[in-house]
C-alpha atoms as a PDB file:
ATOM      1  CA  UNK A   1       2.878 -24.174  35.442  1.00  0.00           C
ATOM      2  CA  UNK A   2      -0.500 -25.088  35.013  1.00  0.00           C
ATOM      3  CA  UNK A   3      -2.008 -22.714  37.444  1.00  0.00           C
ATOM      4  CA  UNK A   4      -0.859 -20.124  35.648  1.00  0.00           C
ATOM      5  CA  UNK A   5      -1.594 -21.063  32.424  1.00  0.00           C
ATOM      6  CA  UNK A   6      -5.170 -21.393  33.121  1.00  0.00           C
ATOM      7  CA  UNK A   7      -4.637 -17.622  34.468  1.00  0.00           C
ATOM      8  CA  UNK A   8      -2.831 -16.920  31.300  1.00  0.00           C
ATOM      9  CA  UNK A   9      -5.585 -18.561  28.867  1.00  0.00           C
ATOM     10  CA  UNK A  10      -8.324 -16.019  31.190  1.00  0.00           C
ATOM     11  CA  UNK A  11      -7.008 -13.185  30.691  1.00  0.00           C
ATOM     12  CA  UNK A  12      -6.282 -13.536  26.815  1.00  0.00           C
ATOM     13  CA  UNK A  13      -9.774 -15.002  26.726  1.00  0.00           C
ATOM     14  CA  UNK A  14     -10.783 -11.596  28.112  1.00  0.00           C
ATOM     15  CA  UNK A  15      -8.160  -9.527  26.265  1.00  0.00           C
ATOM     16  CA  UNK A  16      -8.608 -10.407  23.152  1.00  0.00           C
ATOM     17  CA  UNK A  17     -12.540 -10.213  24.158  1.00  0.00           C
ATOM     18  CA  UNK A  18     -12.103  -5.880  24.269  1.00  0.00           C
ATOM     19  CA  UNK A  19     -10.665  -5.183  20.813  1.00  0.00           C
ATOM     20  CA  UNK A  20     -11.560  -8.127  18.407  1.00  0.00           C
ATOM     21  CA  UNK A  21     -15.326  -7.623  18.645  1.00  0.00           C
ATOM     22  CA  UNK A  22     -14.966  -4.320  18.121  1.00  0.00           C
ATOM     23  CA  UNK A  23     -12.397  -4.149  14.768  1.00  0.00           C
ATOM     24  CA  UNK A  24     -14.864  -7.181  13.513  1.00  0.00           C
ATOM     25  CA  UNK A  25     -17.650  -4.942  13.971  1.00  0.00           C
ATOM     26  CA  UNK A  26     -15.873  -1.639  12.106  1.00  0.00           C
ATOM     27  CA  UNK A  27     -14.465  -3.424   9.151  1.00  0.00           C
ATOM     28  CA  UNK A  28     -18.356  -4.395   8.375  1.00  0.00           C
ATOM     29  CA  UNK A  29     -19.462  -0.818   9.543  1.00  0.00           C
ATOM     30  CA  UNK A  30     -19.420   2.136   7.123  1.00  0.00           C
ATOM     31  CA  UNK A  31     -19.281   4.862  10.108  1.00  0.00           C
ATOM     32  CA  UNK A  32     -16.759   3.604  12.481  1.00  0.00           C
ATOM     33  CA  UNK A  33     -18.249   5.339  15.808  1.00  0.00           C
ATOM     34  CA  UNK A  34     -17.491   4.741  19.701  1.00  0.00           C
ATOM     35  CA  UNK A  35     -18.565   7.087  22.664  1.00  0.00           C
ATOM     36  CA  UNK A  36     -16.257   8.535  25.015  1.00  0.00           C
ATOM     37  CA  UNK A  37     -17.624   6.379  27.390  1.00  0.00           C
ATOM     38  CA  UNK A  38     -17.141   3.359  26.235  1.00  0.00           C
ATOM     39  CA  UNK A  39     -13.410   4.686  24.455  1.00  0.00           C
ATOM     40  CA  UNK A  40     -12.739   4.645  28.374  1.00  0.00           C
ATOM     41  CA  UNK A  41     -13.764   1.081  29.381  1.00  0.00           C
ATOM     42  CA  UNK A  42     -11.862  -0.073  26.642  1.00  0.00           C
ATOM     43  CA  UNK A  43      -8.600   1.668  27.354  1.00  0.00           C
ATOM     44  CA  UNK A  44      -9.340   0.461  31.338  1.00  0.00           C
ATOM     45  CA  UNK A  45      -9.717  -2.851  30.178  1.00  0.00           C
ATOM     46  CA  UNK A  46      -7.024  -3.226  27.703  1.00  0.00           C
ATOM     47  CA  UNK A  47      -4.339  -1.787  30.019  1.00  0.00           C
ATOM     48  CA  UNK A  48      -5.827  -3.959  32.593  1.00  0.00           C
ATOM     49  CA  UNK A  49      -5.242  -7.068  31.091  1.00  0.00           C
ATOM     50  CA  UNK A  50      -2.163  -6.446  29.112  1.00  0.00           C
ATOM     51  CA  UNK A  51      -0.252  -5.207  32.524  1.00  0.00           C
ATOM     52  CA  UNK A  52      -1.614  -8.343  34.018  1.00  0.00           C
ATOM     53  CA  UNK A  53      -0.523 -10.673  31.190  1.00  0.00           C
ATOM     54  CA  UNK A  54       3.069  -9.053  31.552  1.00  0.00           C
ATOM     55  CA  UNK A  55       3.351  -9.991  34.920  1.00  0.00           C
ATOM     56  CA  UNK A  56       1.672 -13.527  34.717  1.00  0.00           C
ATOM     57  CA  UNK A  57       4.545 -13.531  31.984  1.00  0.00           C
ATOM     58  CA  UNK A  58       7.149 -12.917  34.166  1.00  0.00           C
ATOM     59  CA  UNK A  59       5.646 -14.852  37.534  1.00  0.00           C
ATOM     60  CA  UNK A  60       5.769 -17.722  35.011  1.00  0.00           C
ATOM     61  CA  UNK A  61       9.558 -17.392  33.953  1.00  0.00           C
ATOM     62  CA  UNK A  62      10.002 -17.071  38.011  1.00  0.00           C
ATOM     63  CA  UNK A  63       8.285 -21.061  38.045  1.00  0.00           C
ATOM     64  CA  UNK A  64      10.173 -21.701  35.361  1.00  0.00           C
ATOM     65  CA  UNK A  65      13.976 -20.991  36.814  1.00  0.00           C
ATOM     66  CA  UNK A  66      12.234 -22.702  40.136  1.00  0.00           C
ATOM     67  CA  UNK A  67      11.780 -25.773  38.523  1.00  0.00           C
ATOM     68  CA  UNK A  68      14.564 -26.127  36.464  1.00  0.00           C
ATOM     69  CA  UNK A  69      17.211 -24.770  38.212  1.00  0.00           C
ATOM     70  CA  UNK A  70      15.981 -25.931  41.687  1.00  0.00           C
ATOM     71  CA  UNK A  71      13.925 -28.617  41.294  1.00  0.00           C
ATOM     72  CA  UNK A  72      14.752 -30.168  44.632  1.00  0.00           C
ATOM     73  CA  UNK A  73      13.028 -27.057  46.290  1.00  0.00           C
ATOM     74  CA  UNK A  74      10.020 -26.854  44.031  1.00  0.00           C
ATOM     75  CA  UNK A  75       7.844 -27.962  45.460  1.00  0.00           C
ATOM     76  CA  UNK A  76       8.269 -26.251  48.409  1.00  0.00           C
ATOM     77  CA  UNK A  77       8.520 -22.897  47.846  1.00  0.00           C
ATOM     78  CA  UNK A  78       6.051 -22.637  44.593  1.00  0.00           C
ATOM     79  CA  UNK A  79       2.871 -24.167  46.870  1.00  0.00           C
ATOM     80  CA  UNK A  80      -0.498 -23.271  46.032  1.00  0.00           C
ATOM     81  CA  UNK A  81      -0.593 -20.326  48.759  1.00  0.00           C
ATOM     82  CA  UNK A  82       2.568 -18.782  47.359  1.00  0.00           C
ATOM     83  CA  UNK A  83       1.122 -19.039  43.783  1.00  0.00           C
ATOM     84  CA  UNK A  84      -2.123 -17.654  44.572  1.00  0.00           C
ATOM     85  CA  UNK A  85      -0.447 -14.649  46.323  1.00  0.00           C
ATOM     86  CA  UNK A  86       1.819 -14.388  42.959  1.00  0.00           C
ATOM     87  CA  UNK A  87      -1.456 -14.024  40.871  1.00  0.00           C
ATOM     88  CA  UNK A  88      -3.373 -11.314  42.853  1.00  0.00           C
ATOM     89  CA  UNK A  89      -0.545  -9.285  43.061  1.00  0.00           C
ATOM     90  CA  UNK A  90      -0.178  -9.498  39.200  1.00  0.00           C
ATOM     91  CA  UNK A  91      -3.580  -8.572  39.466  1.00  0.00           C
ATOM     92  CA  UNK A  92      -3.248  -5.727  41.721  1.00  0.00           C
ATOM     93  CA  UNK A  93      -0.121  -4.286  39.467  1.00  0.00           C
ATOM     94  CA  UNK A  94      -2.717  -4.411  36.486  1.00  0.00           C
ATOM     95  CA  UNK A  95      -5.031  -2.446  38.173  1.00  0.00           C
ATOM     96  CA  UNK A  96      -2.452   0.486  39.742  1.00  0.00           C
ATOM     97  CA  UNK A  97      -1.328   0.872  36.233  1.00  0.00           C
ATOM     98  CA  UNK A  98      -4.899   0.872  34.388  1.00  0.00           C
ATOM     99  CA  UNK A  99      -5.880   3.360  37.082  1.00  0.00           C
ATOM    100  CA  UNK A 100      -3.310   5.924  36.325  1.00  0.00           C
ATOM    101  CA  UNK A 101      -3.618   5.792  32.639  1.00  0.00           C
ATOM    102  CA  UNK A 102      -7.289   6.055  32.542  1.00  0.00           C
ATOM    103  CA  UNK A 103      -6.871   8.889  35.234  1.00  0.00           C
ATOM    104  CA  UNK A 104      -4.698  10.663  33.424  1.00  0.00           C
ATOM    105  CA  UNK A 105      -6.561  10.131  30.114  1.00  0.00           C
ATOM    106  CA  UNK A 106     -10.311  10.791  31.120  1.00  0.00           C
ATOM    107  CA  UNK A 107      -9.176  14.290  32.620  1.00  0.00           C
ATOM    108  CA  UNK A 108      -8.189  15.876  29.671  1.00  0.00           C
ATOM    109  CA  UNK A 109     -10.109  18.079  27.066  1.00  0.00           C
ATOM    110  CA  UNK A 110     -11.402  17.032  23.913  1.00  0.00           C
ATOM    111  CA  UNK A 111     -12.055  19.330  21.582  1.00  0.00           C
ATOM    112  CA  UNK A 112     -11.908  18.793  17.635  1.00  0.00           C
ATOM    113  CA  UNK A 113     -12.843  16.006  15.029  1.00  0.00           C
ATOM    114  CA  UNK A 114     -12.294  13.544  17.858  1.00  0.00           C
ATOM    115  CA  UNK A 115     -11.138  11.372  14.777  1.00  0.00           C
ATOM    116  CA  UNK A 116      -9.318   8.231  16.203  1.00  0.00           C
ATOM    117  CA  UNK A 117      -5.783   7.063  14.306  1.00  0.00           C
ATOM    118  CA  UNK A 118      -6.423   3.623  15.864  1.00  0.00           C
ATOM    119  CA  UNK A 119      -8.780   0.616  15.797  1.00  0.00           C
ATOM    120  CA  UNK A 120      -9.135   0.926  19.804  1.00  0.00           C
ATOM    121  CA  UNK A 121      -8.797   3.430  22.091  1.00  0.00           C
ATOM    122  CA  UNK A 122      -5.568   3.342  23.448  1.00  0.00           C
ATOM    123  CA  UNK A 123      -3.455   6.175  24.939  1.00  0.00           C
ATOM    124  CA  UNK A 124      -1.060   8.027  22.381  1.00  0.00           C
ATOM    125  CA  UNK A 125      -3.930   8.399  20.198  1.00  0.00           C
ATOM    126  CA  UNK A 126      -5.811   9.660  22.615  1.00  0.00           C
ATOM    127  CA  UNK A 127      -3.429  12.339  23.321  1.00  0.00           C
ATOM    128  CA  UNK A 128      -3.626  13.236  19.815  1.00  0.00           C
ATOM    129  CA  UNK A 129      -6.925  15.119  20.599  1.00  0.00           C
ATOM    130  CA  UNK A 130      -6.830  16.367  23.823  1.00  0.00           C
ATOM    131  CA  UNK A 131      -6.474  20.425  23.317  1.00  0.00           C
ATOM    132  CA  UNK A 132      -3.725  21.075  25.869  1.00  0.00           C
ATOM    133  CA  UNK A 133      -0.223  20.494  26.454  1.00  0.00           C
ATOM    134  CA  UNK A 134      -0.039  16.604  27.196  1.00  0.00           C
ATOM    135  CA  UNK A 135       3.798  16.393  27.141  1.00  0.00           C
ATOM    136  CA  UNK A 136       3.709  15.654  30.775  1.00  0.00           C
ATOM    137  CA  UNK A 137       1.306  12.556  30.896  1.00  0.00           C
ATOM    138  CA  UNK A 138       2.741  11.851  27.705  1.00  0.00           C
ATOM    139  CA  UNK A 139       6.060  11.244  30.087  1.00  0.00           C
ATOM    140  CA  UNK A 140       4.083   9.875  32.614  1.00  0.00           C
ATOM    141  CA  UNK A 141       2.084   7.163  30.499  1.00  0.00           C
ATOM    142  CA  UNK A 142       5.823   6.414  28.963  1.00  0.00           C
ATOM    143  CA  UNK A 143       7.194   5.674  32.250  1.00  0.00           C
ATOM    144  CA  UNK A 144       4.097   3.611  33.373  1.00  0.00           C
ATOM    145  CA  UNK A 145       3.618   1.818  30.698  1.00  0.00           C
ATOM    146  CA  UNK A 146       6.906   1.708  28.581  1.00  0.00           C
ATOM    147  CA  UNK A 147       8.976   0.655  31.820  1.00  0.00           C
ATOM    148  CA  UNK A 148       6.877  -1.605  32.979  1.00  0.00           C
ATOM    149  CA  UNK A 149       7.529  -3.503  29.456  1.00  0.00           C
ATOM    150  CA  UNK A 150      11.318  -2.723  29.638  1.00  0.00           C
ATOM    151  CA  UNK A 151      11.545  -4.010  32.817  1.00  0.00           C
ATOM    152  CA  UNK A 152       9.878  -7.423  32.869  1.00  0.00           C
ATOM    153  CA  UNK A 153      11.508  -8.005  29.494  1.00  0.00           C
ATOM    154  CA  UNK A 154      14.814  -7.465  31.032  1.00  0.00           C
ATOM    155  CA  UNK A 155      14.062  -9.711  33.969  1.00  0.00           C
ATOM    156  CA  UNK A 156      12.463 -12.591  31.776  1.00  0.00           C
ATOM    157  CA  UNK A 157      15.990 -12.389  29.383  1.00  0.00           C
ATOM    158  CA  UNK A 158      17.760 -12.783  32.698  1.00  0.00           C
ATOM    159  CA  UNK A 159      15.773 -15.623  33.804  1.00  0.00           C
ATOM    160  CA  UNK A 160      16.024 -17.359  30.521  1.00  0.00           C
ATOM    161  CA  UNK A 161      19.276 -16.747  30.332  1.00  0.00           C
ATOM    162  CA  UNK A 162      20.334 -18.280  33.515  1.00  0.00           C
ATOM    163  CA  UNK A 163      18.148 -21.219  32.868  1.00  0.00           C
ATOM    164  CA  UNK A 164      20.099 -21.720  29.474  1.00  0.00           C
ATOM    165  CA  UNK A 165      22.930 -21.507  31.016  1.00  0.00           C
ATOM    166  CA  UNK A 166      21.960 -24.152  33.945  1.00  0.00           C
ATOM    167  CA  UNK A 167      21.160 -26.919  31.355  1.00  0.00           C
ATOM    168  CA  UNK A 168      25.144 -27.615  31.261  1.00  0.00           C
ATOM    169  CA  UNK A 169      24.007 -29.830  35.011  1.00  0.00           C
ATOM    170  CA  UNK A 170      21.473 -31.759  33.489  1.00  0.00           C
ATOM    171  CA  UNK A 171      21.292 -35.134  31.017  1.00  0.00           C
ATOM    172  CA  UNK A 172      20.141 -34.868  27.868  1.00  0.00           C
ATOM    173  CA  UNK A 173      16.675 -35.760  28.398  1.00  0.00           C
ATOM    174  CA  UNK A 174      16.525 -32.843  30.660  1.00  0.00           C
ATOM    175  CA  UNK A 175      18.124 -30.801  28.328  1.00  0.00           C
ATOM    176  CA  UNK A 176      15.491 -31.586  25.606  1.00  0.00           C
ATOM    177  CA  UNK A 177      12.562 -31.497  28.110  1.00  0.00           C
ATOM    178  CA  UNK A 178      13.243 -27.999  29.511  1.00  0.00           C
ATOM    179  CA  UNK A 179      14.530 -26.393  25.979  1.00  0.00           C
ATOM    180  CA  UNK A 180      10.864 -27.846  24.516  1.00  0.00           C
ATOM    181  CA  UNK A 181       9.730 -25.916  27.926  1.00  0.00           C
ATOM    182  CA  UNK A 182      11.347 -22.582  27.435  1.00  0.00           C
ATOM    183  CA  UNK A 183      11.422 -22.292  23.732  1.00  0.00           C
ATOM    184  CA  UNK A 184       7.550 -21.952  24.145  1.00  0.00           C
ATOM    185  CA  UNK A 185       8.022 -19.181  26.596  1.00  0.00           C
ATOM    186  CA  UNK A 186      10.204 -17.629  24.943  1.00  0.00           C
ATOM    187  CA  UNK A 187       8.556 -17.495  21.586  1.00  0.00           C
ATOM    188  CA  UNK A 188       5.249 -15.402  23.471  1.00  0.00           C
ATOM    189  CA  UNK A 189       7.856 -13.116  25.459  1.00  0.00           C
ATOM    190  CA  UNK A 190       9.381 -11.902  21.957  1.00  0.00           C
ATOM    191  CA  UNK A 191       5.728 -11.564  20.402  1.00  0.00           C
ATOM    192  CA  UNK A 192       3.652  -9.660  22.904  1.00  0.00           C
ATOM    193  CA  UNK A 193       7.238  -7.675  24.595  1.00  0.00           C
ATOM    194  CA  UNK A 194       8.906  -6.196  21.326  1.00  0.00           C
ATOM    195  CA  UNK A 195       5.941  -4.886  20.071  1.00  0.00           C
ATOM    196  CA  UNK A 196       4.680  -3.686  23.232  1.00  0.00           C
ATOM    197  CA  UNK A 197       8.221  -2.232  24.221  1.00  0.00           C
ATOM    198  CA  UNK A 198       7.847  -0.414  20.600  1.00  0.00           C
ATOM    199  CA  UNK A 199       4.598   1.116  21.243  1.00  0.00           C
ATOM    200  CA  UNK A 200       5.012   2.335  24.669  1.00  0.00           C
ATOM    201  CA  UNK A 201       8.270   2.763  25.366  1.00  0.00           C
ATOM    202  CA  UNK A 202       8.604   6.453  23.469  1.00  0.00           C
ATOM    203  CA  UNK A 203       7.228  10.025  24.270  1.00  0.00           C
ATOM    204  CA  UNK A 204       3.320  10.551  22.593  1.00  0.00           C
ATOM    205  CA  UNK A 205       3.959   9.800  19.255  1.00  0.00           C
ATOM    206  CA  UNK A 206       2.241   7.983  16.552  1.00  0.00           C
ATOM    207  CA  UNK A 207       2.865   6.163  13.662  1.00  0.00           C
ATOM    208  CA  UNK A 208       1.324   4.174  11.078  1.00  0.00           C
ATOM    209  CA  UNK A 209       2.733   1.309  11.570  1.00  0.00           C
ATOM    210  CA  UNK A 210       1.602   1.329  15.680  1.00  0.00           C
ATOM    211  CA  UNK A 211      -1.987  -0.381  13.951  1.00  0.00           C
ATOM    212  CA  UNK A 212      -0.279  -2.936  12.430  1.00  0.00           C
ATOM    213  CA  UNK A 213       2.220  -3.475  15.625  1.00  0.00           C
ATOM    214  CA  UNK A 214      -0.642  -3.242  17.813  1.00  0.00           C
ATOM    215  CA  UNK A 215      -2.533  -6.643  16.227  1.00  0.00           C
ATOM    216  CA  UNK A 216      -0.001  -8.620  17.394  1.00  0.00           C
ATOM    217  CA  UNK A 217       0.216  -8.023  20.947  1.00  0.00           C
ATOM    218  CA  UNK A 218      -4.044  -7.389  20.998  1.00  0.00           C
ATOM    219  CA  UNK A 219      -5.074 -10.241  19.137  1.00  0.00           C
ATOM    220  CA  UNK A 220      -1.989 -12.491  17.492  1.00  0.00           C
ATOM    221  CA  UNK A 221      -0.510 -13.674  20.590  1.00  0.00           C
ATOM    222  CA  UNK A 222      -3.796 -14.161  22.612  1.00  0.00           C
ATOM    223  CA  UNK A 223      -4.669 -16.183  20.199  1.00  0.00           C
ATOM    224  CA  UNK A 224      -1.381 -18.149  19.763  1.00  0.00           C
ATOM    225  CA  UNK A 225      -0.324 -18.691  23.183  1.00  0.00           C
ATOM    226  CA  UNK A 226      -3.018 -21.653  23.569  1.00  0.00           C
ATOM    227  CA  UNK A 227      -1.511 -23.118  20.377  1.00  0.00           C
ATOM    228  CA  UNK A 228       1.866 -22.360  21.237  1.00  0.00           C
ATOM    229  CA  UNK A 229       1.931 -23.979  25.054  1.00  0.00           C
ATOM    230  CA  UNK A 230      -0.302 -27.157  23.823  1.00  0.00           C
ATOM    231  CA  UNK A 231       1.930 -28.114  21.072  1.00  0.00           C
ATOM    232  CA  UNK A 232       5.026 -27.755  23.027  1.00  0.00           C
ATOM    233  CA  UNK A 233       3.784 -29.787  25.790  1.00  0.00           C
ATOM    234  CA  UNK A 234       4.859 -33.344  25.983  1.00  0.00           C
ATOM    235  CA  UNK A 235       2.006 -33.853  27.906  1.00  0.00           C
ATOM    236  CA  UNK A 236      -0.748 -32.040  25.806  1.00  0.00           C
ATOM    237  CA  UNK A 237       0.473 -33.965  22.885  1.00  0.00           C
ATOM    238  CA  UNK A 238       0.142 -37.459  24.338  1.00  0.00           C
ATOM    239  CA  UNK A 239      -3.200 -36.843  25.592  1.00  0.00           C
ATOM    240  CA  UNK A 240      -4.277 -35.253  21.951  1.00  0.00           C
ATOM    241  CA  UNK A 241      -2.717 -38.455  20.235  1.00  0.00           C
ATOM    242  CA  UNK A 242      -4.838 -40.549  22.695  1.00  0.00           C
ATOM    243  CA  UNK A 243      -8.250 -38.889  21.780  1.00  0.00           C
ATOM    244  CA  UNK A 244      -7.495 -38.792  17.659  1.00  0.00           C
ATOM    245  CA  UNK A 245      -6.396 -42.207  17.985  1.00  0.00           C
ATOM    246  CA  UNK A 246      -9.726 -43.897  20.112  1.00  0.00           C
ATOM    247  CA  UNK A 247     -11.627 -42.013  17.693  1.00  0.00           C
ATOM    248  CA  UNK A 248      -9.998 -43.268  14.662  1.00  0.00           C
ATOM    249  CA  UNK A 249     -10.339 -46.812  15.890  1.00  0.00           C
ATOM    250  CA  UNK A 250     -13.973 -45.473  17.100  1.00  0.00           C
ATOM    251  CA  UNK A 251     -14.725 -44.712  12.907  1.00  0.00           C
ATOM    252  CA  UNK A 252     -12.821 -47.806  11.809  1.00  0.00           C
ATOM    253  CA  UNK A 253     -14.902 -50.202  14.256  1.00  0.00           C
ATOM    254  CA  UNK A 254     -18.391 -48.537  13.579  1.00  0.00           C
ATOM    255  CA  UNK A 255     -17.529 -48.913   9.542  1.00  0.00           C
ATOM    256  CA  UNK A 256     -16.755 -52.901  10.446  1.00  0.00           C
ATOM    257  CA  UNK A 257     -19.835 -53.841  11.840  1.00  0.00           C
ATOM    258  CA  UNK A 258     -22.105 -51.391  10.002  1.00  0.00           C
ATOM    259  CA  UNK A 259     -24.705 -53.878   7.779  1.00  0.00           C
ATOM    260  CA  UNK A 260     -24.700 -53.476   4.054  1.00  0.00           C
ATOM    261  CA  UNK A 261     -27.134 -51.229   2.547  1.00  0.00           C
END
């Protein structure tokens, strides 16, 4: 699990890393400006790492059912070779579906006030401008993107589901421990899925509310899934109670043999 968190806590590091600096930078800014250019670095990068977050997402629900529902086998079949093979191909899948959607994007013309209805370039907006019928990669950026998020939502309810279902087998400390587990997990899948799955998963349309929707899966959850997996974890915890604790004791003994003034 803690392989791919520290994959997880990279590419949020990074994720986050393409929008925030940017929408910091506009709200101080009184002409909002971005070159085409760099409009398509951003929408490679932020496809990029939000297809590979899905599927680190989902990889991680697959360690999850491993360990809970066959812990026995484990160890075995989630070794370090098989894990590292389970990251590049996340990797790889980020990368296939970046490439269309920037291919498909940086080929069409732009013609107009080139006026963006979004605080980072993503696709529907994008579409907005171009000066040609885009109803066709509008279908094609639905199916890449949009079923990609369908479908590894669907899988990591299934997986959850089954691992609910297997606690039935195991004591109650077991129960507790792999609830505390999954109800982390869980928690990320519902904020960075449903709003992705309500973005995406529609022909090229816009809304309003897709700025507001967008926050959370661009810069909310990146920024809550370090919170959100360190307080859950029994672990994390002990170790955090440790290091308050020697330091209170640290303070208390330095006042004690401080000399009077």
């Amino acid at each position: 699990m803690y392989f791919f968190l520290s994959f997880l806590s990279f590419v949020d590091i990074c994720y986050s890393s393409v929008t925030a600096p940017k929408l910091i930078i506009d709200f101080q800014a009184k002409v909002k400006r971005i070159s085409f250019d760099g409009c398509m670095v951003q929408l490679f990068f932020v496809h990029l790492l939000g297809c590979t977050e899905i599927f680190i997402l989902t990889v991680m629900a697959y360690d999850r059912y491993m360990a809970i529902c066959k812990p026995l086998r484990y160890l075995t079949i989630m070794d370090w070779k098989f894990c590292s093979i389970l990251v590049v191909f996340c990797w790889l899948g980020g990368f296939v579906h970046t490439f269309i959607q920037t291919v498909l994007t940086v080929q069409l013309p732009f013609c107009g006030p080139n006026l963006i209805d979004h605080y980072f370039c993503d696709v529907h907006p994008l579409l907005k401008l171009a000066c040609t019928d885009t109803y066709v990669v509008g279908l094609i950026a639905m199916a890449n993107s949009g079923m990609i998020s369908l479908s590894s939502f669907v899988i990591l309810v299934g997986s959850y589901t089954v691992i609910l279902l297997s606690f039935k087998t195991h004591s109650s400390e077991g129960r507790r421990k792999a609830l505390s587990t999954c109800a982390s997990h869980i928690t990320v899948v519902i904020l960075y899925f449903v709003p992705c799955i309500f973005i995406y998963l529609r022909p090229s349309t816009t809304f309003p509310e897709d700025k507001m929707v967008a926050v959370f899966y661009t810069v909310i959850t990146p920024m809550l899934n370090p919170l959100i997996y360190s307080l859950r974890n029994t672990e994390v915890k002990k170790a955090m109670k440790g290091l308050w604790i020697k330091r209170l004791l640290g303070r208390t003994t330095w006042g004690l043999i401080q000399p009077p003034l």
